[in-house]
Protein backbone atom coordinates (compact mmCIF):
# COMPACT_ATOMS: atom_id res chain seq x y z
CA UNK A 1 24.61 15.81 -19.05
CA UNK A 2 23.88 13.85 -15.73
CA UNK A 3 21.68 15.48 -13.04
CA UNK A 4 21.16 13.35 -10.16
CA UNK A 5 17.35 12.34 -9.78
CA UNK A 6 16.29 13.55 -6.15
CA UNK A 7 12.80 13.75 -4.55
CA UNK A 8 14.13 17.40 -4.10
CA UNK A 9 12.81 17.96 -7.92
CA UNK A 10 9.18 17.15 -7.41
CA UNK A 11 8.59 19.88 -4.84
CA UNK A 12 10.88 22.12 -6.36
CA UNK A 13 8.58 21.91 -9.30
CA UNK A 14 5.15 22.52 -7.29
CA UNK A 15 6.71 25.48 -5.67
CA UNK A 16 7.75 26.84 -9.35
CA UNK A 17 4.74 26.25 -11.44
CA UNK A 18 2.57 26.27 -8.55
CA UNK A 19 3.48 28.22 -5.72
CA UNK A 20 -0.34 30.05 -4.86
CA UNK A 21 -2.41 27.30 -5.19
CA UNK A 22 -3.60 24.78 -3.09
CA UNK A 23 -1.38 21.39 -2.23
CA UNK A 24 -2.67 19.97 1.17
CA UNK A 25 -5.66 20.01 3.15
CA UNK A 26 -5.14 18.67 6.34
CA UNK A 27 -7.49 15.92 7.94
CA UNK A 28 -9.75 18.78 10.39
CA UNK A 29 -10.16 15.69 13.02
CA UNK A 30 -7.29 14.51 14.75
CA UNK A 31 -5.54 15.02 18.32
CA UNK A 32 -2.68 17.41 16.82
CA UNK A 33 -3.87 20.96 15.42
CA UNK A 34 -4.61 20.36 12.27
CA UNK A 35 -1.63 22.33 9.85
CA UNK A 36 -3.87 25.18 7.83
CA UNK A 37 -4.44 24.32 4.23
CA UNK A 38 -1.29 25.22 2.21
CA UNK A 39 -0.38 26.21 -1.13
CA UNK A 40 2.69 24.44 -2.96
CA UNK A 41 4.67 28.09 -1.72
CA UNK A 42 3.63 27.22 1.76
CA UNK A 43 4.18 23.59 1.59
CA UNK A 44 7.85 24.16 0.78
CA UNK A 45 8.65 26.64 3.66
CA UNK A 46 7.10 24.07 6.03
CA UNK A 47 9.80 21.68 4.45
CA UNK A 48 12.48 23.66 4.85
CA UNK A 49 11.62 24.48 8.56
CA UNK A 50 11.66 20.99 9.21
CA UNK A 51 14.92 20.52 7.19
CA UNK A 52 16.20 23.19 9.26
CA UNK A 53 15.19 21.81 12.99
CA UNK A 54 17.02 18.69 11.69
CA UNK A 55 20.26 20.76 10.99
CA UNK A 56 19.59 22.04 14.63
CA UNK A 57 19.78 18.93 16.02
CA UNK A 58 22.92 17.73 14.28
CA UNK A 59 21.29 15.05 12.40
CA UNK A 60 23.15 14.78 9.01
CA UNK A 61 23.03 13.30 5.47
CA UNK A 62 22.77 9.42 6.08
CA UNK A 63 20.75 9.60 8.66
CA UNK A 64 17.41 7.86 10.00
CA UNK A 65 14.81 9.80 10.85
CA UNK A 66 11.77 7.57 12.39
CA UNK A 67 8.34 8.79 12.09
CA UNK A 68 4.80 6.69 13.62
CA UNK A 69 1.76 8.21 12.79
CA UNK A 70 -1.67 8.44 10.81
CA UNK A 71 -2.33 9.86 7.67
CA UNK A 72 -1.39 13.72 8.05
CA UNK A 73 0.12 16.71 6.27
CA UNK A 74 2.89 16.16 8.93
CA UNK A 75 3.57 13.29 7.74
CA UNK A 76 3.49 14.46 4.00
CA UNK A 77 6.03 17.26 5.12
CA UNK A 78 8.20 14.65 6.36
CA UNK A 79 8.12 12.42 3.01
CA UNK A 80 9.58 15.40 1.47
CA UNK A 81 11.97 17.07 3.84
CA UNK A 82 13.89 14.25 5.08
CA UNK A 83 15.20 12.55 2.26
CA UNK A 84 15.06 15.58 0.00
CA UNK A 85 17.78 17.02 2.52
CA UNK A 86 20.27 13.50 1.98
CA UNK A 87 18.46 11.60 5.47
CA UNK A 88 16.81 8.88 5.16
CA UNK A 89 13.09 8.67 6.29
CA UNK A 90 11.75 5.91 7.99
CA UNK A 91 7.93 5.92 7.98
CA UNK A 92 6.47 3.10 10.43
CA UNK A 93 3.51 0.97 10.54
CA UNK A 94 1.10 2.77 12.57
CA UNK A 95 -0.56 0.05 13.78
CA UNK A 96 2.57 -2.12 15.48
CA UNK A 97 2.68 -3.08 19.01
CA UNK A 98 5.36 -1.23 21.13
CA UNK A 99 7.94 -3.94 20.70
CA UNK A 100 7.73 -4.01 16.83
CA UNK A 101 8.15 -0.68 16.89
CA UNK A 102 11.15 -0.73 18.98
CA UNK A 103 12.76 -2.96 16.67
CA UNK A 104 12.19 -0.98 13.60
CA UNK A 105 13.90 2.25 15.19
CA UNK A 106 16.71 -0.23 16.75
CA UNK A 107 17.36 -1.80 13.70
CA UNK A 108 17.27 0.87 11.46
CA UNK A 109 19.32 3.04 13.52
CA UNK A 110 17.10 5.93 13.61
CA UNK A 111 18.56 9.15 15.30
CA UNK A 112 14.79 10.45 15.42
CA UNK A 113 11.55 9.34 15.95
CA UNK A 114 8.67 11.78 15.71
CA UNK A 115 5.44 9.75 17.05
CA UNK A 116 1.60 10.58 16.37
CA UNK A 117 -0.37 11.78 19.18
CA UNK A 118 -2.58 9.06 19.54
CA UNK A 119 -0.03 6.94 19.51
CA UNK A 120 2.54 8.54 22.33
CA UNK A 121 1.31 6.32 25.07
CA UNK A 122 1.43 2.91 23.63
CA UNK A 123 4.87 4.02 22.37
CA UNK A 124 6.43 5.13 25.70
CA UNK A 125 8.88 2.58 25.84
CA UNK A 126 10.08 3.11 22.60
CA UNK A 127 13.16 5.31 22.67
CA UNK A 128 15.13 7.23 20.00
CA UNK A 129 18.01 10.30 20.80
CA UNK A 130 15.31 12.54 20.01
CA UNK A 131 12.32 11.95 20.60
CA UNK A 132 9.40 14.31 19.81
CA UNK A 133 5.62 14.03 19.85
CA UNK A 134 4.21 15.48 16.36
CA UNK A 135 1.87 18.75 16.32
CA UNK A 136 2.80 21.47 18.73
CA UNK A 137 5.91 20.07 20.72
CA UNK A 138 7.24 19.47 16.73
CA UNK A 139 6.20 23.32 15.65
CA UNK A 140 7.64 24.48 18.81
CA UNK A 141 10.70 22.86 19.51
CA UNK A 142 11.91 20.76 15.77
CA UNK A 143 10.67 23.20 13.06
CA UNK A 144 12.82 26.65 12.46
CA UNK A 145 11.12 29.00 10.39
CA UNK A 146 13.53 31.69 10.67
CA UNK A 147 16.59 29.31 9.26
CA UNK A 148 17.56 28.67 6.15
CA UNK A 149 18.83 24.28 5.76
CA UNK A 150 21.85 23.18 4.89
CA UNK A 151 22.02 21.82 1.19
CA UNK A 152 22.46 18.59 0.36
CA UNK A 153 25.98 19.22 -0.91
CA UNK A 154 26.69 15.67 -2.34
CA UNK A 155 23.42 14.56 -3.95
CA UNK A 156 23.39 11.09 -5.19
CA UNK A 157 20.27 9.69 -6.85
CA UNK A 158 21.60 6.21 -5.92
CA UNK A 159 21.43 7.24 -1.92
CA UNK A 160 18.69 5.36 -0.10
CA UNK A 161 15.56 7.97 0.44
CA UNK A 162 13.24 5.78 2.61
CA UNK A 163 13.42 2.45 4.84
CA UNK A 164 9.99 0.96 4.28
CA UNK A 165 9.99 -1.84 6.88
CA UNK A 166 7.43 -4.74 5.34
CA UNK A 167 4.61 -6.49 6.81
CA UNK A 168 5.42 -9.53 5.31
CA UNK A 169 5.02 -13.56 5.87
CA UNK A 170 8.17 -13.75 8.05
CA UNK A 171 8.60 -13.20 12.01
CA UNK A 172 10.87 -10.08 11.63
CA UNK A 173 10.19 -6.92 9.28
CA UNK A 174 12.77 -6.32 6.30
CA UNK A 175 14.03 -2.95 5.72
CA UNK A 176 13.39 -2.44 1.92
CA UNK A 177 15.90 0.68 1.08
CA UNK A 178 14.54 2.76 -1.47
CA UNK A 179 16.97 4.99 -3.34
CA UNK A 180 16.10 8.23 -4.76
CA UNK A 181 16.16 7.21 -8.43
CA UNK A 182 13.86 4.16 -7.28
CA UNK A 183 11.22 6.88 -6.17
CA UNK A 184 11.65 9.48 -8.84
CA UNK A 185 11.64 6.60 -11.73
CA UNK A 186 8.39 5.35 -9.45
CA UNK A 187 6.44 8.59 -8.98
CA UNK A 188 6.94 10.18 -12.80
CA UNK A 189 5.80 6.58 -14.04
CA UNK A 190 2.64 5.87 -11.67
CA UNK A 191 1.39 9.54 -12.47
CA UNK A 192 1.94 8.97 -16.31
CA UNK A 193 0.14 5.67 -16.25
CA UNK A 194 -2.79 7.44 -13.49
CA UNK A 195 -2.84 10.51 -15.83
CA UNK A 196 -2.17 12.74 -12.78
CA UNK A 197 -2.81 16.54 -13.48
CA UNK A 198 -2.69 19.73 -11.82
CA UNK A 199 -6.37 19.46 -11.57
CA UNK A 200 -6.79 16.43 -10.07
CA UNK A 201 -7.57 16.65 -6.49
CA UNK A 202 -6.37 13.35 -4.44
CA UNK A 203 -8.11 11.68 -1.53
CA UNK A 204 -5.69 10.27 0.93
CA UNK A 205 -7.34 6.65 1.06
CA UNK A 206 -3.87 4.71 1.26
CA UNK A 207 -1.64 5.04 4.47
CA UNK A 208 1.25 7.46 3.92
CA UNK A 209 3.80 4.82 5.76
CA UNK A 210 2.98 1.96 3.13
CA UNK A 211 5.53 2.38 0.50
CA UNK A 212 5.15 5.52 0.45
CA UNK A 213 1.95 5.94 -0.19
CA UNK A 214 2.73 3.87 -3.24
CA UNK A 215 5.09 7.07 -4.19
CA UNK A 216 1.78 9.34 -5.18
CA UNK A 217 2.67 12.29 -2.33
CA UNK A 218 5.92 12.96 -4.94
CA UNK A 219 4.26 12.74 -8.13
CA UNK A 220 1.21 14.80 -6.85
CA UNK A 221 3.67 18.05 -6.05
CA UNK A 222 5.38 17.55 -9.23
CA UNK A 223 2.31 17.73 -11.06
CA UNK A 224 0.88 20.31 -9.03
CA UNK A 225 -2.64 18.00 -7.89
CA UNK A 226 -4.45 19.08 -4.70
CA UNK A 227 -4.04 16.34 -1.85
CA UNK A 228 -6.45 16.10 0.64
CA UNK A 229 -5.42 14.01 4.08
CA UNK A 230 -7.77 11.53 5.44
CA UNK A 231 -6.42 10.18 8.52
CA UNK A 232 -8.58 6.71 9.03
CA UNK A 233 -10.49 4.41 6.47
CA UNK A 234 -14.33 5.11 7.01
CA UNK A 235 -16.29 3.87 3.92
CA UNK A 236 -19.32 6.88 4.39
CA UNK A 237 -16.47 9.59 5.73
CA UNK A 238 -14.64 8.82 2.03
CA UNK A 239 -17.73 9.41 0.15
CA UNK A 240 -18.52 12.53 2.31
CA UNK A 241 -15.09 14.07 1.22
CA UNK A 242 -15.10 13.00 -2.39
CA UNK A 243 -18.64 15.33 -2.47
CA UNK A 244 -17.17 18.32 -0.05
CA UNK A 245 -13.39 18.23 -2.73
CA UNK A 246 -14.53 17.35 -5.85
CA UNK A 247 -11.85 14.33 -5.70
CA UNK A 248 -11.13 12.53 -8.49
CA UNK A 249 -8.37 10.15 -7.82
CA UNK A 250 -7.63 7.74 -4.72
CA UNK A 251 -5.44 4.48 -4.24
CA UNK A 252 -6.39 1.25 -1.83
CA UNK A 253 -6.79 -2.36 -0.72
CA UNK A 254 -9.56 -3.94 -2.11
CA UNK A 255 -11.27 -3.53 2.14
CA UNK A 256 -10.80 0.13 1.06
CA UNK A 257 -13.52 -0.16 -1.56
CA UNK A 258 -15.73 -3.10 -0.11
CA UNK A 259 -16.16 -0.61 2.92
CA UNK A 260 -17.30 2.57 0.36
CA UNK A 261 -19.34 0.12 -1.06
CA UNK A 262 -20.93 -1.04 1.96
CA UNK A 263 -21.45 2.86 2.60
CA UNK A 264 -22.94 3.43 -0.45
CA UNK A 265 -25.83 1.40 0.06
CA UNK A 266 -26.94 3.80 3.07
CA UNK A 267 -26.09 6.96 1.04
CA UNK A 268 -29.18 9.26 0.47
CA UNK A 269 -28.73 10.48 -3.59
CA UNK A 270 -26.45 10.40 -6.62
CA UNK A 271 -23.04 8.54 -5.54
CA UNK A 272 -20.07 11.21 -5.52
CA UNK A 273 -17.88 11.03 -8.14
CA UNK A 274 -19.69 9.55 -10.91
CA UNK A 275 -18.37 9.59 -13.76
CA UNK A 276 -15.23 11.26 -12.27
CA UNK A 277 -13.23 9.21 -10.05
CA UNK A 278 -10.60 6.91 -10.97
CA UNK A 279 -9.14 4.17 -8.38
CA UNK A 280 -6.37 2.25 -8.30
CA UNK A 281 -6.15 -1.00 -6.26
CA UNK A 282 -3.40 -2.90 -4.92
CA UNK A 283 -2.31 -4.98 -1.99
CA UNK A 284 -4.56 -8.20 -2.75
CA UNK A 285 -6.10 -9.50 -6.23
CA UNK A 286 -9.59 -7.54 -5.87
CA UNK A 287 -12.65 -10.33 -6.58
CA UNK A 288 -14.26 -9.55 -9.70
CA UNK A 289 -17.49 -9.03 -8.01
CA UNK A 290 -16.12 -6.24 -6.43
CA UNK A 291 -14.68 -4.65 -9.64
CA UNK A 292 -18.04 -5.20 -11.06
CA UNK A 293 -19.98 -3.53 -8.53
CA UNK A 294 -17.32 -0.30 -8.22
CA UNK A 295 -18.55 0.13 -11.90
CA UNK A 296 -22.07 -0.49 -11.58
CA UNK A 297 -22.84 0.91 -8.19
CA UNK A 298 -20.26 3.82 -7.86
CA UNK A 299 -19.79 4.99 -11.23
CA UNK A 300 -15.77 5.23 -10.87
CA UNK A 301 -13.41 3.84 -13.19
CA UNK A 302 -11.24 0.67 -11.62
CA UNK A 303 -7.74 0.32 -12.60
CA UNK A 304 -5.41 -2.17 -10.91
CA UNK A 305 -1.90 -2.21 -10.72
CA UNK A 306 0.78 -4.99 -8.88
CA UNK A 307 3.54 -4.29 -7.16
CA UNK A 308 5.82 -4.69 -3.74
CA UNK A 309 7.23 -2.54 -0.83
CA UNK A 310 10.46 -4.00 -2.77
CA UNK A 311 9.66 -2.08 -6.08
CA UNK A 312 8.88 1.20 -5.15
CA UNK A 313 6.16 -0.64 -5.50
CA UNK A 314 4.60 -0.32 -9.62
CA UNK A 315 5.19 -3.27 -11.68
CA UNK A 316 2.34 -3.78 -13.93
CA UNK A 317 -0.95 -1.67 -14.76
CA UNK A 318 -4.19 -2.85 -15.39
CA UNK A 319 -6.85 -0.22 -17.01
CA UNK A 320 -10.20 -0.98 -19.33
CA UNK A 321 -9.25 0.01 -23.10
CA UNK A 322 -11.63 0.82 -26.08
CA UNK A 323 -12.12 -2.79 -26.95
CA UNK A 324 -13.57 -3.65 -23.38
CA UNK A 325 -16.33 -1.05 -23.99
CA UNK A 326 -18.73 -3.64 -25.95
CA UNK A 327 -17.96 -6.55 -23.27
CA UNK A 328 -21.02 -7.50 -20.37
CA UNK A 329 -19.99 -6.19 -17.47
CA UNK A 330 -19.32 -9.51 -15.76
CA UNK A 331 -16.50 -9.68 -18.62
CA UNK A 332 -14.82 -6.55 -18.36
CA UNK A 333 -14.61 -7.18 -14.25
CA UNK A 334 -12.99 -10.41 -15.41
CA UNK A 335 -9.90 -8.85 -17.53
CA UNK A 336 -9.95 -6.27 -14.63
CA UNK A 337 -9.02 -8.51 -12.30
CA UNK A 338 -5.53 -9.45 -13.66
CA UNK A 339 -2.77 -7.38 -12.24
CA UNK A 340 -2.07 -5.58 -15.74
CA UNK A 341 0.59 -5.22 -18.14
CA UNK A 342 4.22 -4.72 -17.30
CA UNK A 343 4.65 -0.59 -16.21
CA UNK A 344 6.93 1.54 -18.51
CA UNK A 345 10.75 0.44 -17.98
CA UNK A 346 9.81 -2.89 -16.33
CA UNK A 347 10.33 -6.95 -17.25
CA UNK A 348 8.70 -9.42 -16.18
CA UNK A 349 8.94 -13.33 -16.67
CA UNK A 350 8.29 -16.32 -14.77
CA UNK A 351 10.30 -19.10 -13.50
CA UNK A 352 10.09 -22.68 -13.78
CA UNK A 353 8.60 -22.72 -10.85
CA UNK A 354 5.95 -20.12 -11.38
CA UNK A 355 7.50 -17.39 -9.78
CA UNK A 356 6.93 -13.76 -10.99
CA UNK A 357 10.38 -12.31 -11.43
CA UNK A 358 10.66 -8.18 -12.10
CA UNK A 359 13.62 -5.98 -13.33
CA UNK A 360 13.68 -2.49 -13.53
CA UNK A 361 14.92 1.00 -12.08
CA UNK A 362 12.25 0.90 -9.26
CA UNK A 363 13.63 -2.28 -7.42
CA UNK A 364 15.24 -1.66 -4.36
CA UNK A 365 18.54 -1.59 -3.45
CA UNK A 366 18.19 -4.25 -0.79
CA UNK A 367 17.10 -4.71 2.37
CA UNK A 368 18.96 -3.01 5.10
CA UNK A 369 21.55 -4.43 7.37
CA UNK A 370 20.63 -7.57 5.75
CA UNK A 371 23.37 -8.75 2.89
CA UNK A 372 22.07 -12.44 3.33
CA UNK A 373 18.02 -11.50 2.57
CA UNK A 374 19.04 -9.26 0.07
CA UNK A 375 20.76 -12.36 -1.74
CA UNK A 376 18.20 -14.40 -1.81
CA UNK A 377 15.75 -11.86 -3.86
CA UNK A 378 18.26 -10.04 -6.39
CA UNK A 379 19.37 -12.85 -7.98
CA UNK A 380 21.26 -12.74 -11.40
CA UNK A 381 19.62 -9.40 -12.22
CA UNK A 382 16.17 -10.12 -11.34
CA UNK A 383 14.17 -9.65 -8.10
CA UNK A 384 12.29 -12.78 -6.86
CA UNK A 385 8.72 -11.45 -5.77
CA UNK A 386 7.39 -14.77 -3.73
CA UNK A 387 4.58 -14.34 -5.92
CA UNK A 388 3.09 -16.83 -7.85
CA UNK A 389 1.78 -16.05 -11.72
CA UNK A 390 1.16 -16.63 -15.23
CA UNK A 391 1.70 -14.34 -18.15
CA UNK A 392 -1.62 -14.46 -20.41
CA UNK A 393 -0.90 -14.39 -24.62
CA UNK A 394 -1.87 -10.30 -24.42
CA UNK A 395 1.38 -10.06 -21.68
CA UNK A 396 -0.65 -9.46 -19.14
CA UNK A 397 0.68 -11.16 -15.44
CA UNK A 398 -2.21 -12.64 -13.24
CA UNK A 399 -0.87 -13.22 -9.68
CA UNK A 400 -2.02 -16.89 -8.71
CA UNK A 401 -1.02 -17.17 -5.37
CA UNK A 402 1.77 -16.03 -2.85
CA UNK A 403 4.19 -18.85 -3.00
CA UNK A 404 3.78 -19.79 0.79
CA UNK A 405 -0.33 -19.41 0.10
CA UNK A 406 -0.81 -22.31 -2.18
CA UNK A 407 -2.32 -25.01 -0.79
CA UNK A 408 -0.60 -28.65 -1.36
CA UNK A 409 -3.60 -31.08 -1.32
CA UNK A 410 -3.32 -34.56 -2.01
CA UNK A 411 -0.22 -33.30 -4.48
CA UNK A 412 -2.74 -31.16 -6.31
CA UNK A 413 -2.14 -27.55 -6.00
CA UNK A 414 -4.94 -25.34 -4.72
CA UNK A 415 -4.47 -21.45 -4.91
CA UNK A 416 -6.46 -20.29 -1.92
CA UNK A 417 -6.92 -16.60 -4.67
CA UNK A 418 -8.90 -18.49 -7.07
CA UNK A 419 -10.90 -20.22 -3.85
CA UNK A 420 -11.42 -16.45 -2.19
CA UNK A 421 -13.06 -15.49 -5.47
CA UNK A 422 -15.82 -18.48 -5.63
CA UNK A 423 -16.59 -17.93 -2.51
CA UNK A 424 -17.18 -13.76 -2.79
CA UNK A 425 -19.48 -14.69 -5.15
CA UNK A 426 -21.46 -15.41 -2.93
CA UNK A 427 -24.28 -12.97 -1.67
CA UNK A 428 -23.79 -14.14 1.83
CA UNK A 429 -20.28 -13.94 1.69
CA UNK A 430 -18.73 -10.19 2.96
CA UNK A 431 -15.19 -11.39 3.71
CA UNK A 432 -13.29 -14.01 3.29
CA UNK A 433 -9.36 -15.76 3.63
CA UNK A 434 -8.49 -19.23 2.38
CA UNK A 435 -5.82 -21.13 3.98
CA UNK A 436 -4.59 -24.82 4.64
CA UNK A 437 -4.94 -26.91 7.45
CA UNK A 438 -2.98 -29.77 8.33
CA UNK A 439 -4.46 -33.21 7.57
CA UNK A 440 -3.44 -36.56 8.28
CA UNK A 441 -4.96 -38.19 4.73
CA UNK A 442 -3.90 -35.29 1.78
CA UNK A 443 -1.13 -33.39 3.89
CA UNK A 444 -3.20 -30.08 3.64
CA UNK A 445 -7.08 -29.49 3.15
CA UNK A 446 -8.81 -26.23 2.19
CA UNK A 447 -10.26 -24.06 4.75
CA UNK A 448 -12.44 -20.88 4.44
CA UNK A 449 -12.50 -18.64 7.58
CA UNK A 450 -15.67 -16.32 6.40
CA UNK A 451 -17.79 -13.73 7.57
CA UNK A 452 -20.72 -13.22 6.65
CA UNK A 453 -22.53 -10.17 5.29
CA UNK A 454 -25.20 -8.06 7.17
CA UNK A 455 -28.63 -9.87 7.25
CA UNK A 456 -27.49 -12.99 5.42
CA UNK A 457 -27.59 -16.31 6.20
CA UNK A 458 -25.96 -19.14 4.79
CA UNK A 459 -24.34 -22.67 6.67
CA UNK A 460 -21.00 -24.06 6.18
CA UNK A 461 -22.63 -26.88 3.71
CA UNK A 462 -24.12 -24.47 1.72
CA UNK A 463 -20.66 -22.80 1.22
CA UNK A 464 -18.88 -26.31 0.55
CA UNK A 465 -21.93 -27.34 -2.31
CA UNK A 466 -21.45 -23.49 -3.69
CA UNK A 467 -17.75 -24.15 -4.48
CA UNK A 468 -18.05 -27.71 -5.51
CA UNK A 469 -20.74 -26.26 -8.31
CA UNK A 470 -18.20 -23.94 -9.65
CA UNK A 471 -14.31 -25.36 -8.74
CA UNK A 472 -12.71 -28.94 -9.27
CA UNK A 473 -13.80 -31.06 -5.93
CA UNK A 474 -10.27 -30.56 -4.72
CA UNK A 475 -10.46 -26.90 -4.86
CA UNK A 476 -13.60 -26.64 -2.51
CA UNK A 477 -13.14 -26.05 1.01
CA UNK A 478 -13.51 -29.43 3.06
CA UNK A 479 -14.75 -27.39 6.06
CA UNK A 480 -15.84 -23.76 6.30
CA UNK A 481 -15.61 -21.37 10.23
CA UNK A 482 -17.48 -18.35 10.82
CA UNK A 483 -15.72 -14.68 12.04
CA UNK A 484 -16.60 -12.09 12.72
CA UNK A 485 -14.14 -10.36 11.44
CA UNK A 486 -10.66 -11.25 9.56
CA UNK A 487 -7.43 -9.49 10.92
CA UNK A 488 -5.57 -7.36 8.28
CA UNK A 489 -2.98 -5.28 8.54
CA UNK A 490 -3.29 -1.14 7.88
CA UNK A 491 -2.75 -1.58 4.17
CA UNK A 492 -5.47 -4.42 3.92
CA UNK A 493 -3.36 -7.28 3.56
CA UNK A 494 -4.53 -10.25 5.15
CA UNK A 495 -1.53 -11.79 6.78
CA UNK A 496 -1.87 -15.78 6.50
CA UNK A 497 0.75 -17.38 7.96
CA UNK A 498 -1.14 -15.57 11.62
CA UNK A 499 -4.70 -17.51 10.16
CA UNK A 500 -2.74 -20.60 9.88
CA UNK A 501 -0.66 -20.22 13.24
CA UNK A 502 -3.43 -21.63 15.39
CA UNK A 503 -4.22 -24.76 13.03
CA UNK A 504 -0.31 -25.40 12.80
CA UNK A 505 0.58 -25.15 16.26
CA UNK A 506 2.81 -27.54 17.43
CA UNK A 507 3.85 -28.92 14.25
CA UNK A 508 8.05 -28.68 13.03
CA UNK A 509 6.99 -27.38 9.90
CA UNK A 510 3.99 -25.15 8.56
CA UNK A 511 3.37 -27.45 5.63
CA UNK A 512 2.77 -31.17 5.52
């Protein structure tokens, strides 16, 4: 027997096995009324409402459905009721200008687009053939409570679920399409290897929009695990709710955890969570200092796992076994800090050229509208990542560098990763992105753009001697500049080829 794998089956389950307890909390502060705490019973009639406003206005299987906005239980609703019904859900970057936007929802074709609050003015110029603002206008005038939705008649697991446009290194976002089987094979998987149960209560850390929200919000209502919705990244604010919830699971950039960290230092008694929370961390190769210190400091076990918008996103998984126990701390941070072994159901290799190739049931179908991109990463069976890495003797991947992020140096090759980590060693150091700069003599020298921690000092010298004490000469940065803050985007990537825009300027090409 062949059942088609929907996201239709993970709420279906929390409604079964769950239905009177608690699924979402929404985030209390925000410019929409909040939606009242549901239970997985209430969580699906919301769904269905929404399903049914959609039949209202005549948009059908296939269809894009656009939605801009914050972390909220709206937006959770969404994740569920659009695709589950045979549309396709777009979720969108938050934090785009109004043109960016306007491509997206061009591009993609979106009949819809439901649009945050907050975020109505900037977005005024961005137009859809239905356009609503989300809270009341979207309770009022989308969602029908007293209609039941059309079924998805012809369900197809291999139907694309989600659009997740990506950040990415080029000028224009890619569409990745996500098909239903790539979520469900995604979700079941990342809550196996997370150990996701019904009472594990889930702090909304990661944006919603960003893959997903790596795919937890499906797994989470299959499992029957509370979520709680917090709609903005404040380091104090997340330890606050971890005391008030009792959480015990939460997913982020490593900025996510530097800032709770930060927080922590200010925070009057026993951390939250000791002993109790588990993170996982994506979206840039942590430093080990900062593994170390989410041990030491917080109490919460660190797990890491690597992945892409492009796979759903889990490729590998990276959690402490029994044998790390006995290891110094400074050790165990170390093996930490590799991206993991390959997830269940996924290969990985390398090619010649050092690039981390993945195949498995969680890569997309392709990007859409775009047969000639889609080409040039599904290649002979295997996705190209653009990432850079080795594969240790225990099969374990470390990522080494994005491909365009290596610095070329004199012909030696530099990986600005390995460069980032010296330098966060560093006590003075509180952020920090490595990139190349054009020079006349080696082609490319290395560059730190730091700032630097509250109530430290330290000169650009100092830096330069700290890294030539611990790296090959070639690796250390031949000059060192002082922000006050590095740009990243709202999943915590830092987005280098911007850094390297101003120091390239001018040129044909962005290497040399």
């Amino acid at each position: 027997m062949r059942v088609p794998l929907t996201v239709a089956d993970f709420l279906a389950r929390g409604e079964t096995a769950f239905a009177a307890s608690i699924a979402v909390i929404d985030d209390p502060d925000q410019p929409a009324p909040p939606v009242p705490t549901s239970t997985f019973q209430e969580l699906g009639t919301r769904v269905r409402a929404w399903q049914a406003g959609l039949d209202a206005l005549g948009v059908g299987p296939g269809q894009r459905v656009a939605v801009v906005s914050h972390n909220s239980t709206r937006l959770l609703e969404l994740l569920h009721a659009v695709p589950a019904s045979g549309r396709i859900c777009v979720p969108v970057n938050f934090r785009l200008r109004a043109e960016e936007v306007n491509y997206i929802v061009s591009h993609s074709g979106s009949s819809v687009l439901l649009v945050d609050p907050e975020l109505d003015d900037a977005l005024k110029t961005v137009a859809a053939p239905h356009r609503f603002v989300l809270g009341t206008e979207t309770d009022e005038q989308v969602m029908r409570f007293d209609t039941e939705p059309h079924p998805w008649v012809e369900q197809d697991e291999d139907a694309t679920a989600t659009i997740n446009y990506t950040s990415g290194t080029t000028a224009r976002p890619k569409g990745v399409q996500l098909t239903h089987r790539n979520i469900w094979i995604n979700a079941v998987t990342f809550a196996m290897h997370t150990r996701v149960w019904e009472r594990d209560v889930y702090l909304h850390t990661l944006p919603m929009f960003h893959c997903n929200g790596w795919g937890m919000p499906f797994g989470l209502v299959g499992l029957g695990a509370k979520q709680v919705v917090q709609r903005r990244v404040d380091g104090a604010e997340i330890l606050r709710r971890i005391a008030q919830h009792g959480v015990t699971l939460m997913c982020g950039a490593p900025a996510v955890w530097n800032a709770v960290l930060d927080a922590a230092t200010n925070w009057d008694g026993e951390i939250p969570g000791r002993g109790r929370v588990r993170l996982v961390c994506a979206g840039a190769p942590p430093p080990t200092r900062l593994i170390q210190r989410v041990g030491e400091e917080l109490g919460w076990e660190f797990t890491q796992i690597y992945g892409l918008s492009e796979t759903a996103p889990l490729l590998t998984f990276n959690r402490a076994g029994p044998a790390d126990d006995e290891l110094p701390a400074a050790d165990r941070a170390r093996r930490l800090s590799r991206a993991g072994a390959p997830a269940l159901g996924v290969q990985l290799r390398t090619s010649e050229s050092g690039e981390v190739l993945a195949r498995s049931n969680v890569v997309m179908a392709g990007y859409w509208d775009s047969p000639q991109a889609s080409s040039e990463v599904l290649v002979d069976g295997w996705f190209h990542t653009g990432d850079g890495g080795l594969v240790d003797d225990e099969g374990y991947l470390s990522i080494i560098d994005r491909k365009k992020d290596v610095i070329i140096t004199g012909g030696e090759n530099v990986s600005s990763i390995e460069v980032e980590d010296c330098l966060f060693s560093h006590p003075a150091v509180a952020e920090v992105a490595v990139i190349g700069a054009p020079s006349e003599r080696w082609g490319e020298t290395v560059k730190a753009l730091v700032v630097v921690a509250a109530g430290q000092q330290v000169t650009e010298q100092e830096l330069i001697a700290y890294c030539k004490e611990r790296l090959a000469g070639f690796k250390a940065p031949t000059s060192v500049e002082f922000r006050e803050a590095i740009p990243r985007t709202a999943t915590g990537k830092i987005q280098k080829f911007k850094l390297r825009q101003e120091y390239w300027q001018g040129r044909e090409r962005q290497v040399n």
